[in-house]
C-alpha atoms as a PDB file:
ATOM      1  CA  UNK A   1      27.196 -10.747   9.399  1.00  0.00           C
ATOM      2  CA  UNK A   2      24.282  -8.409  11.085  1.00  0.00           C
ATOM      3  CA  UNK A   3      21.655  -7.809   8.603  1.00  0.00           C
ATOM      4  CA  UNK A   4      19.411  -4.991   9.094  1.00  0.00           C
ATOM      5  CA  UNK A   5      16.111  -3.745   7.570  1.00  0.00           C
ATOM      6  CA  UNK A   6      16.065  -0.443   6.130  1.00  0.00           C
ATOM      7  CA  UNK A   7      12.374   0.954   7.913  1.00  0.00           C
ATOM      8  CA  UNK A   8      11.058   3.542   5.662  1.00  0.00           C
ATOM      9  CA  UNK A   9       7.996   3.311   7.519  1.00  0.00           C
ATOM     10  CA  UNK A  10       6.577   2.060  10.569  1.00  0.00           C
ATOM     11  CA  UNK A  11       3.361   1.487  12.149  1.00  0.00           C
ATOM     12  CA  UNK A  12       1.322   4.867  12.967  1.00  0.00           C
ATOM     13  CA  UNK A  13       3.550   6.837  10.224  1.00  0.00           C
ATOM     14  CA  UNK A  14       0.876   8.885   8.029  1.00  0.00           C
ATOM     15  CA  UNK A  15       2.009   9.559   4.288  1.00  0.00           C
ATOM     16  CA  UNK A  16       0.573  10.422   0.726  1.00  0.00           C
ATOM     17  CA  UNK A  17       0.022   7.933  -1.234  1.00  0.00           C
ATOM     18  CA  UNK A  18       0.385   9.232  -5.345  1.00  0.00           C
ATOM     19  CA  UNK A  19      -0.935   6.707  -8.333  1.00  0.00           C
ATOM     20  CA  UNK A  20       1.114   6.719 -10.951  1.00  0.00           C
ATOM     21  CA  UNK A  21      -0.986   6.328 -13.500  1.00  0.00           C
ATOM     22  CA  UNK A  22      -3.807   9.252 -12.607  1.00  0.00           C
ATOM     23  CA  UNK A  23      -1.281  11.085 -10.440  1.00  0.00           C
ATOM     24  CA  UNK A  24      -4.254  11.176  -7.724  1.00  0.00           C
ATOM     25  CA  UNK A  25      -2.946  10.740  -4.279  1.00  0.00           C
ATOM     26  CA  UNK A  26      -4.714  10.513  -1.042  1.00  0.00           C
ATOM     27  CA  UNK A  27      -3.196  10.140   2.915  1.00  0.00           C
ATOM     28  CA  UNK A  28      -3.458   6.635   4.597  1.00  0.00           C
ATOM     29  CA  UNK A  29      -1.611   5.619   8.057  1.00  0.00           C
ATOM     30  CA  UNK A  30       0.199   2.490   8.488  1.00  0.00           C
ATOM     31  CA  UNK A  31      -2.024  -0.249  10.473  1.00  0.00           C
ATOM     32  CA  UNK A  32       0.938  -2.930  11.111  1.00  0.00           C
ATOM     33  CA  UNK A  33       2.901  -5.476   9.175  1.00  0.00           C
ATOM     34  CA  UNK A  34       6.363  -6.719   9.003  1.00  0.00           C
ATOM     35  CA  UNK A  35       6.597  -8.333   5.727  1.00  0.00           C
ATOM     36  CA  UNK A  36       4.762  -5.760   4.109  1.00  0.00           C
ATOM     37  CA  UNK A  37       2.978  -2.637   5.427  1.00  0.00           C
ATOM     38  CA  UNK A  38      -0.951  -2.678   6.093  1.00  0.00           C
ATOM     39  CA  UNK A  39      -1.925   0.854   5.665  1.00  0.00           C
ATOM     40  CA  UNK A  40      -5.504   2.455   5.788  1.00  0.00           C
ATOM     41  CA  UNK A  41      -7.095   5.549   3.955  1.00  0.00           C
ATOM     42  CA  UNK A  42      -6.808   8.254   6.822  1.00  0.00           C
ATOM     43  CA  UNK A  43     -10.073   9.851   5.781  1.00  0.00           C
ATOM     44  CA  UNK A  44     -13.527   9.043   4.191  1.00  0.00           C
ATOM     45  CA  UNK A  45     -12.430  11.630   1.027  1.00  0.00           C
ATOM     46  CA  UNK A  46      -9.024   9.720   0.911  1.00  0.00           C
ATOM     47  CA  UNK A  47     -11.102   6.236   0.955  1.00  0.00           C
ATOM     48  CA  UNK A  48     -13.153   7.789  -1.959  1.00  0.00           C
ATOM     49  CA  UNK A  49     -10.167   8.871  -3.812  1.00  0.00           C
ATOM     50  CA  UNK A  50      -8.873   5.331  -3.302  1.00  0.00           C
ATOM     51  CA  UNK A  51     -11.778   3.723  -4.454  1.00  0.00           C
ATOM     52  CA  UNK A  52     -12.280   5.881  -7.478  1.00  0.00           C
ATOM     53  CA  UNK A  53      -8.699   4.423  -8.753  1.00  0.00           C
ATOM     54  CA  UNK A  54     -10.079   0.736  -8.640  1.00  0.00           C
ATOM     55  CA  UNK A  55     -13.846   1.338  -9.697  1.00  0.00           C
ATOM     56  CA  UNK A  56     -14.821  -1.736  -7.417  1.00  0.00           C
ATOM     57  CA  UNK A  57     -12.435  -3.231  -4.839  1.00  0.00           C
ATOM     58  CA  UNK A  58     -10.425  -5.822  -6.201  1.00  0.00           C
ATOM     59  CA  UNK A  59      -7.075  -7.853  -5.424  1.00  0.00           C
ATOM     60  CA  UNK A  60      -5.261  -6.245  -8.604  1.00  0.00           C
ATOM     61  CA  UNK A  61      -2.435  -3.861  -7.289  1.00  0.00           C
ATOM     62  CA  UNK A  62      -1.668  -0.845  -8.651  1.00  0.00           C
ATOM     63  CA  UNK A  63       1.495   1.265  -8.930  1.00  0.00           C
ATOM     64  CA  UNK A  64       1.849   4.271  -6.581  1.00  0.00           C
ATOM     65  CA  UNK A  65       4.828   6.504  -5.158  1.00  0.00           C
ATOM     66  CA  UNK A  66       4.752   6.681  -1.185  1.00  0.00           C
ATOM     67  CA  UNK A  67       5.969  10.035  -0.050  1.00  0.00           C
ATOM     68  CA  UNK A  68       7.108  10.376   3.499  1.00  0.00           C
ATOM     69  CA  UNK A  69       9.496  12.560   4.857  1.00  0.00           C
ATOM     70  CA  UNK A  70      10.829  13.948   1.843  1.00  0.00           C
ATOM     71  CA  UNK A  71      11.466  10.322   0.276  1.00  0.00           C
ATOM     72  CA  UNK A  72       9.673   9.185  -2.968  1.00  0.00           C
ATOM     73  CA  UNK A  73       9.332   5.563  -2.612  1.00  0.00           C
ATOM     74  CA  UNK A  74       8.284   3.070  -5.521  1.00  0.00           C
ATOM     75  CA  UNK A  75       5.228   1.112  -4.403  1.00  0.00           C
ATOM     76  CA  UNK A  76       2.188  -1.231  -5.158  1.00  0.00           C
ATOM     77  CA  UNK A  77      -1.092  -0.818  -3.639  1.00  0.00           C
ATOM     78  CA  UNK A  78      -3.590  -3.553  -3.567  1.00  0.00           C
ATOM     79  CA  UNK A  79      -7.652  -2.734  -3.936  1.00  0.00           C
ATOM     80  CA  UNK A  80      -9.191  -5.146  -1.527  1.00  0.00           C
ATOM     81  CA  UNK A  81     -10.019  -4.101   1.852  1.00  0.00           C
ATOM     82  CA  UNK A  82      -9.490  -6.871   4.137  1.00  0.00           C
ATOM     83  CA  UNK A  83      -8.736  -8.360   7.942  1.00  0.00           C
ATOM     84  CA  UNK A  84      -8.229  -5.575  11.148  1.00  0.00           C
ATOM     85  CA  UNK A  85      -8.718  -1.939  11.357  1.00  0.00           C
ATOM     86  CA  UNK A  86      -7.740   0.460  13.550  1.00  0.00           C
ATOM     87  CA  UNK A  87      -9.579   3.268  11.775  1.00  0.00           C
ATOM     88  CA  UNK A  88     -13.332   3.123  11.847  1.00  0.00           C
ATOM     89  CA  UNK A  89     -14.885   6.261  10.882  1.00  0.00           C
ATOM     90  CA  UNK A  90     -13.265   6.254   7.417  1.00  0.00           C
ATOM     91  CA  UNK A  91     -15.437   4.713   5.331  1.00  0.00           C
ATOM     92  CA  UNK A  92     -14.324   1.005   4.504  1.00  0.00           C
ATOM     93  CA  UNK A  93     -14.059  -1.981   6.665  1.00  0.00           C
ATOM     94  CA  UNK A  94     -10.313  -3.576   6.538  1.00  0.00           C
ATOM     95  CA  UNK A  95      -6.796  -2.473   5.362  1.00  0.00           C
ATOM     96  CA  UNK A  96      -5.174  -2.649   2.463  1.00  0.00           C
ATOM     97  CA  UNK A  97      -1.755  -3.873   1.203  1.00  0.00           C
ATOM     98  CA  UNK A  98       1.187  -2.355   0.230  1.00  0.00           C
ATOM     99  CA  UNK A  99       4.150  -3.441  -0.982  1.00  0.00           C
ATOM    100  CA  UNK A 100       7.854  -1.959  -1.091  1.00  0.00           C
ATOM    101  CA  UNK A 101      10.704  -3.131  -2.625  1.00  0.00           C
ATOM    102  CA  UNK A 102      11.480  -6.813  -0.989  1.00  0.00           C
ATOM    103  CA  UNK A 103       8.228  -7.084   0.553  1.00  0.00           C
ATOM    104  CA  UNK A 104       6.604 -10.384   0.627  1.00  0.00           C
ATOM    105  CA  UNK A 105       3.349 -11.895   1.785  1.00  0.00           C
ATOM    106  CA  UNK A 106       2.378 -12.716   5.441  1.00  0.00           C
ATOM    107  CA  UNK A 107       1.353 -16.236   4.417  1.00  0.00           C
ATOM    108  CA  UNK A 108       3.062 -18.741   2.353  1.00  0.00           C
ATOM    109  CA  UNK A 109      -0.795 -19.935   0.723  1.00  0.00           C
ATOM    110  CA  UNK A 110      -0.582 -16.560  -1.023  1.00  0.00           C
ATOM    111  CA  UNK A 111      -1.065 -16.578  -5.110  1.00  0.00           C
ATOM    112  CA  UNK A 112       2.495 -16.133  -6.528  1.00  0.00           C
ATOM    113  CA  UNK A 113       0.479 -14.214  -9.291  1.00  0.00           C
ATOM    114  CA  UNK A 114      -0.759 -11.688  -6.641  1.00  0.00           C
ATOM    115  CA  UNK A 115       2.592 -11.472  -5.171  1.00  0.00           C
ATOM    116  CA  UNK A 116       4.703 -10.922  -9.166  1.00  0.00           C
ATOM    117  CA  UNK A 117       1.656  -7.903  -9.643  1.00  0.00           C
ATOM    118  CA  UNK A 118       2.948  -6.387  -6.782  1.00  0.00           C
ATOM    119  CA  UNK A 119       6.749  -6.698  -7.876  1.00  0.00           C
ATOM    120  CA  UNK A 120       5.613  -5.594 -11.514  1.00  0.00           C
ATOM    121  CA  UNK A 121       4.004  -2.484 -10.132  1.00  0.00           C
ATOM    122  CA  UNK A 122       6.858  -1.400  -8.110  1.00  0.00           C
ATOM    123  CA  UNK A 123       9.375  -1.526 -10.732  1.00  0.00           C
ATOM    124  CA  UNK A 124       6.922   0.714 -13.236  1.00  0.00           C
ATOM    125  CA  UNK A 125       6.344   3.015 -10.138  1.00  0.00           C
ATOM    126  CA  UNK A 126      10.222   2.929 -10.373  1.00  0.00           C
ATOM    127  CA  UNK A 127      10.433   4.058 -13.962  1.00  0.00           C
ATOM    128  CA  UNK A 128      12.311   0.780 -14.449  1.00  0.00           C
END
Protein backbone atom coordinates (compact mmCIF):
# COMPACT_ATOMS: atom_id res chain seq x y z
CA UNK A 1 0.00 0.00 0.00
CA UNK A 2 1.34 3.64 -1.32
CA UNK A 3 0.14 6.25 0.96
CA UNK A 4 0.05 9.68 -0.23
CA UNK A 5 -0.45 13.16 1.32
CA UNK A 6 -3.15 15.19 0.07
CA UNK A 7 -0.98 18.91 -0.36
CA UNK A 8 -3.47 21.60 -0.09
CA UNK A 9 -0.70 23.86 0.23
CA UNK A 10 2.85 24.13 -0.23
CA UNK A 11 5.62 26.33 0.55
CA UNK A 12 5.44 29.91 -1.29
CA UNK A 13 1.46 29.38 -1.85
CA UNK A 14 -0.19 32.86 -0.68
CA UNK A 15 -3.89 32.51 0.71
CA UNK A 16 -6.53 34.36 2.97
CA UNK A 17 -6.65 33.46 6.06
CA UNK A 18 -10.64 34.12 7.60
CA UNK A 19 -11.24 33.88 11.68
CA UNK A 20 -14.10 32.35 12.41
CA UNK A 21 -15.09 33.96 15.15
CA UNK A 22 -14.69 37.90 13.89
CA UNK A 23 -14.87 36.81 10.26
CA UNK A 24 -11.62 39.14 9.80
CA UNK A 25 -9.22 37.65 7.39
CA UNK A 26 -5.88 38.79 6.29
CA UNK A 27 -3.20 37.15 3.43
CA UNK A 28 -0.09 35.24 4.79
CA UNK A 29 2.38 32.98 2.52
CA UNK A 30 3.52 29.67 3.52
CA UNK A 31 7.26 29.78 5.05
CA UNK A 32 7.89 25.78 5.13
CA UNK A 33 6.83 22.81 7.16
CA UNK A 34 5.94 19.28 6.59
CA UNK A 35 4.06 18.32 9.57
CA UNK A 36 2.27 21.38 9.68
CA UNK A 37 2.50 24.58 7.59
CA UNK A 38 4.58 27.72 8.89
CA UNK A 39 2.93 30.58 7.26
CA UNK A 40 3.66 34.41 7.68
CA UNK A 41 1.36 37.59 7.47
CA UNK A 42 2.19 38.79 3.80
CA UNK A 43 1.88 42.42 4.81
CA UNK A 44 2.39 44.84 7.81
CA UNK A 45 -1.77 45.61 7.60
CA UNK A 46 -2.28 41.74 7.46
CA UNK A 47 0.25 41.40 10.61
CA UNK A 48 -1.97 44.11 12.28
CA UNK A 49 -5.12 42.41 11.43
CA UNK A 50 -3.52 39.27 12.88
CA UNK A 51 -2.51 40.76 15.90
CA UNK A 52 -5.72 42.57 16.58
CA UNK A 53 -7.42 38.88 16.78
CA UNK A 54 -5.01 37.85 19.72
CA UNK A 55 -4.65 41.31 21.61
CA UNK A 56 -1.00 40.20 22.63
CA UNK A 57 0.80 37.27 20.98
CA UNK A 58 0.19 34.20 22.66
CA UNK A 59 0.47 30.26 22.07
CA UNK A 60 -3.51 29.88 22.20
CA UNK A 61 -4.74 28.90 18.60
CA UNK A 62 -7.56 30.10 17.14
CA UNK A 63 -10.04 28.77 14.57
CA UNK A 64 -9.79 30.11 10.99
CA UNK A 65 -10.92 28.92 7.36
CA UNK A 66 -7.87 28.89 4.81
CA UNK A 67 -9.07 29.79 1.38
CA UNK A 68 -6.91 28.89 -1.53
CA UNK A 69 -7.83 28.15 -4.84
CA UNK A 70 -11.39 28.02 -4.45
CA UNK A 71 -11.12 25.48 -1.38
CA UNK A 72 -12.40 26.43 2.15
CA UNK A 73 -10.25 24.59 4.45
CA UNK A 74 -10.91 24.13 8.34
CA UNK A 75 -7.89 25.42 10.25
CA UNK A 76 -6.16 26.57 13.57
CA UNK A 77 -3.88 29.40 13.77
CA UNK A 78 -1.52 29.83 16.59
CA UNK A 79 -0.61 33.63 18.04
CA UNK A 80 3.04 33.35 18.79
CA UNK A 81 5.51 34.46 16.36
CA UNK A 82 8.43 32.31 16.54
CA UNK A 83 11.83 30.64 14.83
CA UNK A 84 12.80 31.69 10.80
CA UNK A 85 11.40 34.19 8.49
CA UNK A 86 11.58 34.68 5.14
CA UNK A 87 9.56 37.90 5.19
CA UNK A 88 11.16 40.86 6.86
CA UNK A 89 9.50 43.99 6.07
CA UNK A 90 6.15 42.84 7.53
CA UNK A 91 6.12 43.82 10.77
CA UNK A 92 6.82 40.80 13.23
CA UNK A 93 9.85 38.74 13.73
CA UNK A 94 9.04 34.78 13.24
CA UNK A 95 6.21 32.62 11.73
CA UNK A 96 3.39 31.34 12.95
CA UNK A 97 1.65 27.92 13.05
CA UNK A 98 -1.00 26.46 11.39
CA UNK A 99 -2.59 23.48 11.58
CA UNK A 100 -4.85 21.34 9.08
CA UNK A 101 -6.61 18.42 9.57
CA UNK A 102 -3.85 15.57 10.64
CA UNK A 103 -1.24 17.98 11.26
CA UNK A 104 1.05 17.37 14.08
CA UNK A 105 3.96 19.08 15.75
CA UNK A 106 7.60 19.21 14.44
CA UNK A 107 8.90 18.05 17.83
CA UNK A 108 7.82 15.31 20.01
CA UNK A 109 8.63 17.83 23.47
CA UNK A 110 5.56 19.70 22.25
CA UNK A 111 2.56 20.29 25.00
CA UNK A 112 -0.17 17.73 24.05
CA UNK A 113 -2.47 20.62 25.38
CA UNK A 114 -1.12 22.96 22.61
CA UNK A 115 -1.39 20.29 20.11
CA UNK A 116 -5.61 19.09 21.32
CA UNK A 117 -6.25 23.35 20.95
CA UNK A 118 -5.24 23.04 17.62
CA UNK A 119 -7.44 19.82 16.87
CA UNK A 120 -10.38 21.57 18.89
CA UNK A 121 -10.16 24.61 16.69
CA UNK A 122 -10.22 22.82 13.49
CA UNK A 123 -13.21 20.84 14.12
CA UNK A 124 -15.28 24.26 15.26
CA UNK A 125 -13.74 25.91 12.08
CA UNK A 126 -15.40 22.72 10.61
CA UNK A 127 -18.84 23.38 12.00
CA UNK A 128 -18.38 19.98 13.64
Amino acid sequence: MVFRRTVYIKRGDVFTIVDVQTGKQFKVKMMGGYNHSDVEPLTAQDTETMRSLFGTWQWNPRAVVVFKDGMNIAASLSGMPHSAQTITNNGVTGHFDLYLKNSIPHSQDTSNQYVEAHYRNINTAAGL
